[in-house]
Protein backbone atom coordinates (compact mmCIF):
# COMPACT_ATOMS: atom_id res chain seq x y z
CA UNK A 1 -182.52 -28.60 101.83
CA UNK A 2 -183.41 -29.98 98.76
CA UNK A 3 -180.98 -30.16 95.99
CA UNK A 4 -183.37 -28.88 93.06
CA UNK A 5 -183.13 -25.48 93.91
CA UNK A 6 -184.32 -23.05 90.53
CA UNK A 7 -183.80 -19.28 90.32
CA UNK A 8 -187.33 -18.29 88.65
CA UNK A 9 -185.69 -16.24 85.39
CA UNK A 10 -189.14 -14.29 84.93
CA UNK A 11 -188.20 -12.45 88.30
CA UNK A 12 -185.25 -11.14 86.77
CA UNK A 13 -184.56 -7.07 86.22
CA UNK A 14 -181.93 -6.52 83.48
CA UNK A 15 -180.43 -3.18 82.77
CA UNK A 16 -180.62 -4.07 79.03
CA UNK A 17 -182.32 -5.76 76.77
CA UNK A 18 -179.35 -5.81 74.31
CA UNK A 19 -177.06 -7.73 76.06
CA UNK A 20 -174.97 -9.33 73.24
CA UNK A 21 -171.29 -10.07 74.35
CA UNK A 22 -170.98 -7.25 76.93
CA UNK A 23 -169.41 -8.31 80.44
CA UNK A 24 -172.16 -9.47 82.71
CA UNK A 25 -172.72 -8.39 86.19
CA UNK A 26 -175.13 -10.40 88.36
CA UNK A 27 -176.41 -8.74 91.47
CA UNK A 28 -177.47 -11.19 94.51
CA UNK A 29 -179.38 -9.44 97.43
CA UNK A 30 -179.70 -9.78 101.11
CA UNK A 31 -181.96 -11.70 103.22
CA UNK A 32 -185.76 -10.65 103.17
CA UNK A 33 -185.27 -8.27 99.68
CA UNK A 34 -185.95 -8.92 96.21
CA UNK A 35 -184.24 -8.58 92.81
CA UNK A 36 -184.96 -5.00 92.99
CA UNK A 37 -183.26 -3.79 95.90
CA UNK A 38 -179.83 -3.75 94.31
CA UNK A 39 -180.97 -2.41 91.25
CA UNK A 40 -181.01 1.16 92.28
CA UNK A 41 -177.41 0.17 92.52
CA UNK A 42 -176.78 0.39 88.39
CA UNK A 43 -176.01 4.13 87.87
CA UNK A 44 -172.68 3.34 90.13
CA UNK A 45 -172.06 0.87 88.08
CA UNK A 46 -169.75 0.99 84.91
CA UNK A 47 -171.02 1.52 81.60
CA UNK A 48 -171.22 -0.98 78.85
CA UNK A 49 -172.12 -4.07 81.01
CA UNK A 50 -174.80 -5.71 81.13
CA UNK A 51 -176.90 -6.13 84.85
CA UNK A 52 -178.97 -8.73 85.74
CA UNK A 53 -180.59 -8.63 89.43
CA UNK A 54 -181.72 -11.71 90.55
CA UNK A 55 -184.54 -13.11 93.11
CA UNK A 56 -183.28 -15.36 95.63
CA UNK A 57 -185.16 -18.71 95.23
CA UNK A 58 -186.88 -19.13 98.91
CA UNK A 59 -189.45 -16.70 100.99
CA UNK A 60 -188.34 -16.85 104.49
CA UNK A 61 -190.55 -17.31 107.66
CA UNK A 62 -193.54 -15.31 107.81
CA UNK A 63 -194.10 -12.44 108.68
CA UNK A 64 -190.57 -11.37 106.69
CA UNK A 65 -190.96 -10.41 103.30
CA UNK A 66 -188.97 -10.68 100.44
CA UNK A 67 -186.70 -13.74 99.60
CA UNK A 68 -183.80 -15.43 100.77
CA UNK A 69 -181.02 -17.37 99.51
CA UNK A 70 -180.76 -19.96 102.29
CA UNK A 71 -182.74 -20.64 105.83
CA UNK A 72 -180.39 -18.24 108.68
CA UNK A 73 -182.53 -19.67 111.56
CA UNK A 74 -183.04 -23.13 113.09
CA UNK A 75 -180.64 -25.66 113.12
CA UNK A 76 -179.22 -25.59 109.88
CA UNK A 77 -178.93 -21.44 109.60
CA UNK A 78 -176.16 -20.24 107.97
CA UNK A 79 -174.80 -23.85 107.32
CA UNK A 80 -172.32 -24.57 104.36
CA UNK A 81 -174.38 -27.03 102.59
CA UNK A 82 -177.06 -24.43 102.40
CA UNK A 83 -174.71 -21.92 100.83
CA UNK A 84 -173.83 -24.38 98.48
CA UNK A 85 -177.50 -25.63 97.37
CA UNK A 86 -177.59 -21.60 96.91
CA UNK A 87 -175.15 -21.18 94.44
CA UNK A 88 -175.61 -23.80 92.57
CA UNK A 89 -179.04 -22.77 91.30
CA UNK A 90 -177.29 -19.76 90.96
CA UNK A 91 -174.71 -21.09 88.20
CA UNK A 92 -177.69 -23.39 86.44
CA UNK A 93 -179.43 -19.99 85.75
CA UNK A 94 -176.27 -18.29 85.03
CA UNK A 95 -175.67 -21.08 82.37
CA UNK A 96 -178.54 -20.07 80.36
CA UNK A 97 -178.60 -16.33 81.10
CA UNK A 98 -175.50 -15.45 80.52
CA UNK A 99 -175.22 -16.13 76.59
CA UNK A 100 -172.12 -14.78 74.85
CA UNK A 101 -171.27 -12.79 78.07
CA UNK A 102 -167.25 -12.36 77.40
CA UNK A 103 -167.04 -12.59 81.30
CA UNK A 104 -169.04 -12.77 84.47
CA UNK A 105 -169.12 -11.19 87.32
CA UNK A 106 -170.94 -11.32 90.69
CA UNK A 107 -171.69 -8.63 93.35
CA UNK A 108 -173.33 -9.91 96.40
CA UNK A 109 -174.66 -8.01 99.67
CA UNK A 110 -174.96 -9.84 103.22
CA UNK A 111 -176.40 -13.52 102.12
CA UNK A 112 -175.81 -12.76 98.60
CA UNK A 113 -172.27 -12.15 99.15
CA UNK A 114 -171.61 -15.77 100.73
CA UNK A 115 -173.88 -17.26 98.01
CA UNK A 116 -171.53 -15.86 95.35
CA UNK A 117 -168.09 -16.53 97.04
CA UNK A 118 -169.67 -20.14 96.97
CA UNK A 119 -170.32 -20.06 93.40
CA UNK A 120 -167.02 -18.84 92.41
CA UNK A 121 -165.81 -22.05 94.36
CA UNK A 122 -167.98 -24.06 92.85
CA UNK A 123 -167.09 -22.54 89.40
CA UNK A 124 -163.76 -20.57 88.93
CA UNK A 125 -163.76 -21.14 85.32
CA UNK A 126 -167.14 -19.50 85.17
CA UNK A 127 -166.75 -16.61 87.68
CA UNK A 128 -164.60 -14.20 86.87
CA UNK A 129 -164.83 -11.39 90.00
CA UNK A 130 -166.51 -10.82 92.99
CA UNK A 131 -167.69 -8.24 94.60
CA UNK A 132 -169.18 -9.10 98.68
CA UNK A 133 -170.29 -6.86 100.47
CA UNK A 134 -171.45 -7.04 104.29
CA UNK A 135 -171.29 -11.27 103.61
CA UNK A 136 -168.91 -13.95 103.94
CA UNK A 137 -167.02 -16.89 102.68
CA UNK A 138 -168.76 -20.05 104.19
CA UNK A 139 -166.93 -22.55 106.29
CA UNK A 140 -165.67 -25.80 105.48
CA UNK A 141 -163.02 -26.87 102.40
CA UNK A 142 -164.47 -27.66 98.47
CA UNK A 143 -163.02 -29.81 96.08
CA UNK A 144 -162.02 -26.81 93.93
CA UNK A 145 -160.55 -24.79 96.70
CA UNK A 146 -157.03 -25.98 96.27
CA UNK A 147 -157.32 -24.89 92.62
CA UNK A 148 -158.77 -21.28 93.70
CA UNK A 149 -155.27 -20.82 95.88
CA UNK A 150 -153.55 -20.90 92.34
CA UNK A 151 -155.57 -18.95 90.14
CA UNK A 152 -155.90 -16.21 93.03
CA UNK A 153 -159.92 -14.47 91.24
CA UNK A 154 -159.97 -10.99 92.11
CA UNK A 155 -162.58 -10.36 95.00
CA UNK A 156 -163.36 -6.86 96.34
CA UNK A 157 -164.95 -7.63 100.87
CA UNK A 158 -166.32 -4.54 102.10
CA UNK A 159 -167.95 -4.67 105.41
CA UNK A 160 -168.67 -1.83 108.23
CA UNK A 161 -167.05 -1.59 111.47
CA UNK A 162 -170.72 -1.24 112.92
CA UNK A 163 -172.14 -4.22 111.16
CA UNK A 164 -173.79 -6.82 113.91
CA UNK A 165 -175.59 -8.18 111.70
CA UNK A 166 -172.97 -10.90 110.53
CA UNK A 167 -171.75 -12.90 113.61
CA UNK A 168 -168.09 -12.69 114.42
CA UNK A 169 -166.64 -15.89 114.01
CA UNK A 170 -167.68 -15.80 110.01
CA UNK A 171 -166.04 -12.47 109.89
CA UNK A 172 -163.15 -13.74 111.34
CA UNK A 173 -162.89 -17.13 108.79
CA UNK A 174 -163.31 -14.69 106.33
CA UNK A 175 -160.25 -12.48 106.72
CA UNK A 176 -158.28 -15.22 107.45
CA UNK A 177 -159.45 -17.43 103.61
CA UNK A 178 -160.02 -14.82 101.39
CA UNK A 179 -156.48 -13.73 100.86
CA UNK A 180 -155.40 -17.25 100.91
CA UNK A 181 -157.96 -18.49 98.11
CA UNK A 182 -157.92 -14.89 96.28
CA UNK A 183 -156.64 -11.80 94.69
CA UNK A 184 -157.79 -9.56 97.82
CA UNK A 185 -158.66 -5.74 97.90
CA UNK A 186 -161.36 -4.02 99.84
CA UNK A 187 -162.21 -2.15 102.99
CA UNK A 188 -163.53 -2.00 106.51
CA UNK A 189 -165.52 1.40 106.66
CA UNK A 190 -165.99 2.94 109.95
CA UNK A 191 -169.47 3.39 111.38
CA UNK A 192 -170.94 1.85 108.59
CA UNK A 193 -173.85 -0.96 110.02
CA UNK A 194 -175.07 -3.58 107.79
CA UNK A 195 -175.62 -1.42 104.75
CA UNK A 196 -173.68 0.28 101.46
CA UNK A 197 -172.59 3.58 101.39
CA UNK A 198 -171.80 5.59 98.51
CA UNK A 199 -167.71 5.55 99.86
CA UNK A 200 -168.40 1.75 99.59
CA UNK A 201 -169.66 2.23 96.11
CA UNK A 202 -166.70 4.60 94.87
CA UNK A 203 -164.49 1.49 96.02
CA UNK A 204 -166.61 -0.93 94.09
CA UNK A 205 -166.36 1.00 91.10
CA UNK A 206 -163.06 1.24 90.81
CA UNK A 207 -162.98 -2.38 91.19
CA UNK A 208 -165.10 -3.10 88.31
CA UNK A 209 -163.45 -0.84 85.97
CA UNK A 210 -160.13 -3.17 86.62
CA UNK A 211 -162.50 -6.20 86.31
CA UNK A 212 -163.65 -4.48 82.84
CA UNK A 213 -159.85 -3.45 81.85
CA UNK A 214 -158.79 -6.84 82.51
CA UNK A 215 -161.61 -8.42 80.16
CA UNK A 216 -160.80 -5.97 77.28
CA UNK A 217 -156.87 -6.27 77.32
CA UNK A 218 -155.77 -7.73 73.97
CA UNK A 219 -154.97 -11.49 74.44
CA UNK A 220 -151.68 -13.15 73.77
């Protein structure tokens, strides 16, 4: 995959067009959607933030519509280098986009999720939070892992007992690095397939308003 991967800015929906130095939340979908299917998401969201939903740089096969953040089928589905290509266009745009943001956060769903536990590997000092739901952390170490041990981000993984949509063994890696490379809390909601539900979005919430008192605690 080639290493030149752009996120296409034009594509993105922002909540505001005022954005000044509020907290930034960037919303990564799922295979085959688009930077609007999370959007309906931003009336469960905290106020005074700023949104931005972005679109996924790749269409996958034909006849699937909608975007995707890395190929899930043929030889190199799912693979780690992928992931990373991923989030790496992901922090170039975020360079730009974000502007005086005082912080940054990222909330992810299914492919999105792994794509932003990448870039919050990739870039701790840049990443502040994450929120991944129905996704994973990809396999394999990165040169900043060590580093992400010690400075334990806060990360919210919610996934559904039901969900077969993520295979096992990624599951599995997940519970086990997570709460060695982060500040842990979430859930695993019974019943709940490869989707959100508004329990799910109570919990995020809640997590985001800590992610928001943290950023507005007086310094020193």
């Amino acid at each position: 995959m080639s290493e030149e991967l752009r996120l296409d800015g034009a594509l993105t929906r922002w909540s505001t067009g005022e954005r000044t130095d509020a907290p930034l939340l960037v919303l990564l979908h799922g295979y085959g959607a688009d930077e609007h299917d999370l959007f309906g998401l931003v009336p469960y969201l905290p106020e005074g933030i700023a949104v931005a939903s972005v679109a996924a740089p790749l269409a996958p096969p034909w006849p699937m519509p909608g975007r995707s953040w890395y190929p899930i089928e043929g030889l190199d589905g799912r693979s780690s280098a992928a992931v990373t290509t991923a989030a790496r266009a992901l922090l170039h745009w975020l360079e730009s986009a974000r502007e005086d943001a005082a912080s940054v956060a990222l909330l992810g769903f299914s492919q999105g999720a792994a794509v932003a536990l990448q870039g919050l590997r990739l870039a701790p000092e840049t990443v502040d939070a994450v929120v991944a739901l129905s996704g994973y952390a990809a396999p394999g170490e990165l040169s900043r892992d060590p580093e992400l041990a010690e400075l334990r981000p806060h990360v919210f993984w919610g996934r559904g007992t039901n969900d077969d949509v993520i295979p096992p063994a990624l599951v599995a890696h997940t519970a086990e690095w997570l709460p060695a490379h982060s500040e842990l809390s979430g859930r695993v909601y019974t019943g709940l397939t490869h989707s959100i539900s508004e329990e799910e979005l109570g919990d995020v919430r809640a997590f985001l308003d800590k992610w928001l008192e943290r950023v507005r605690a007086p310094k020193g």
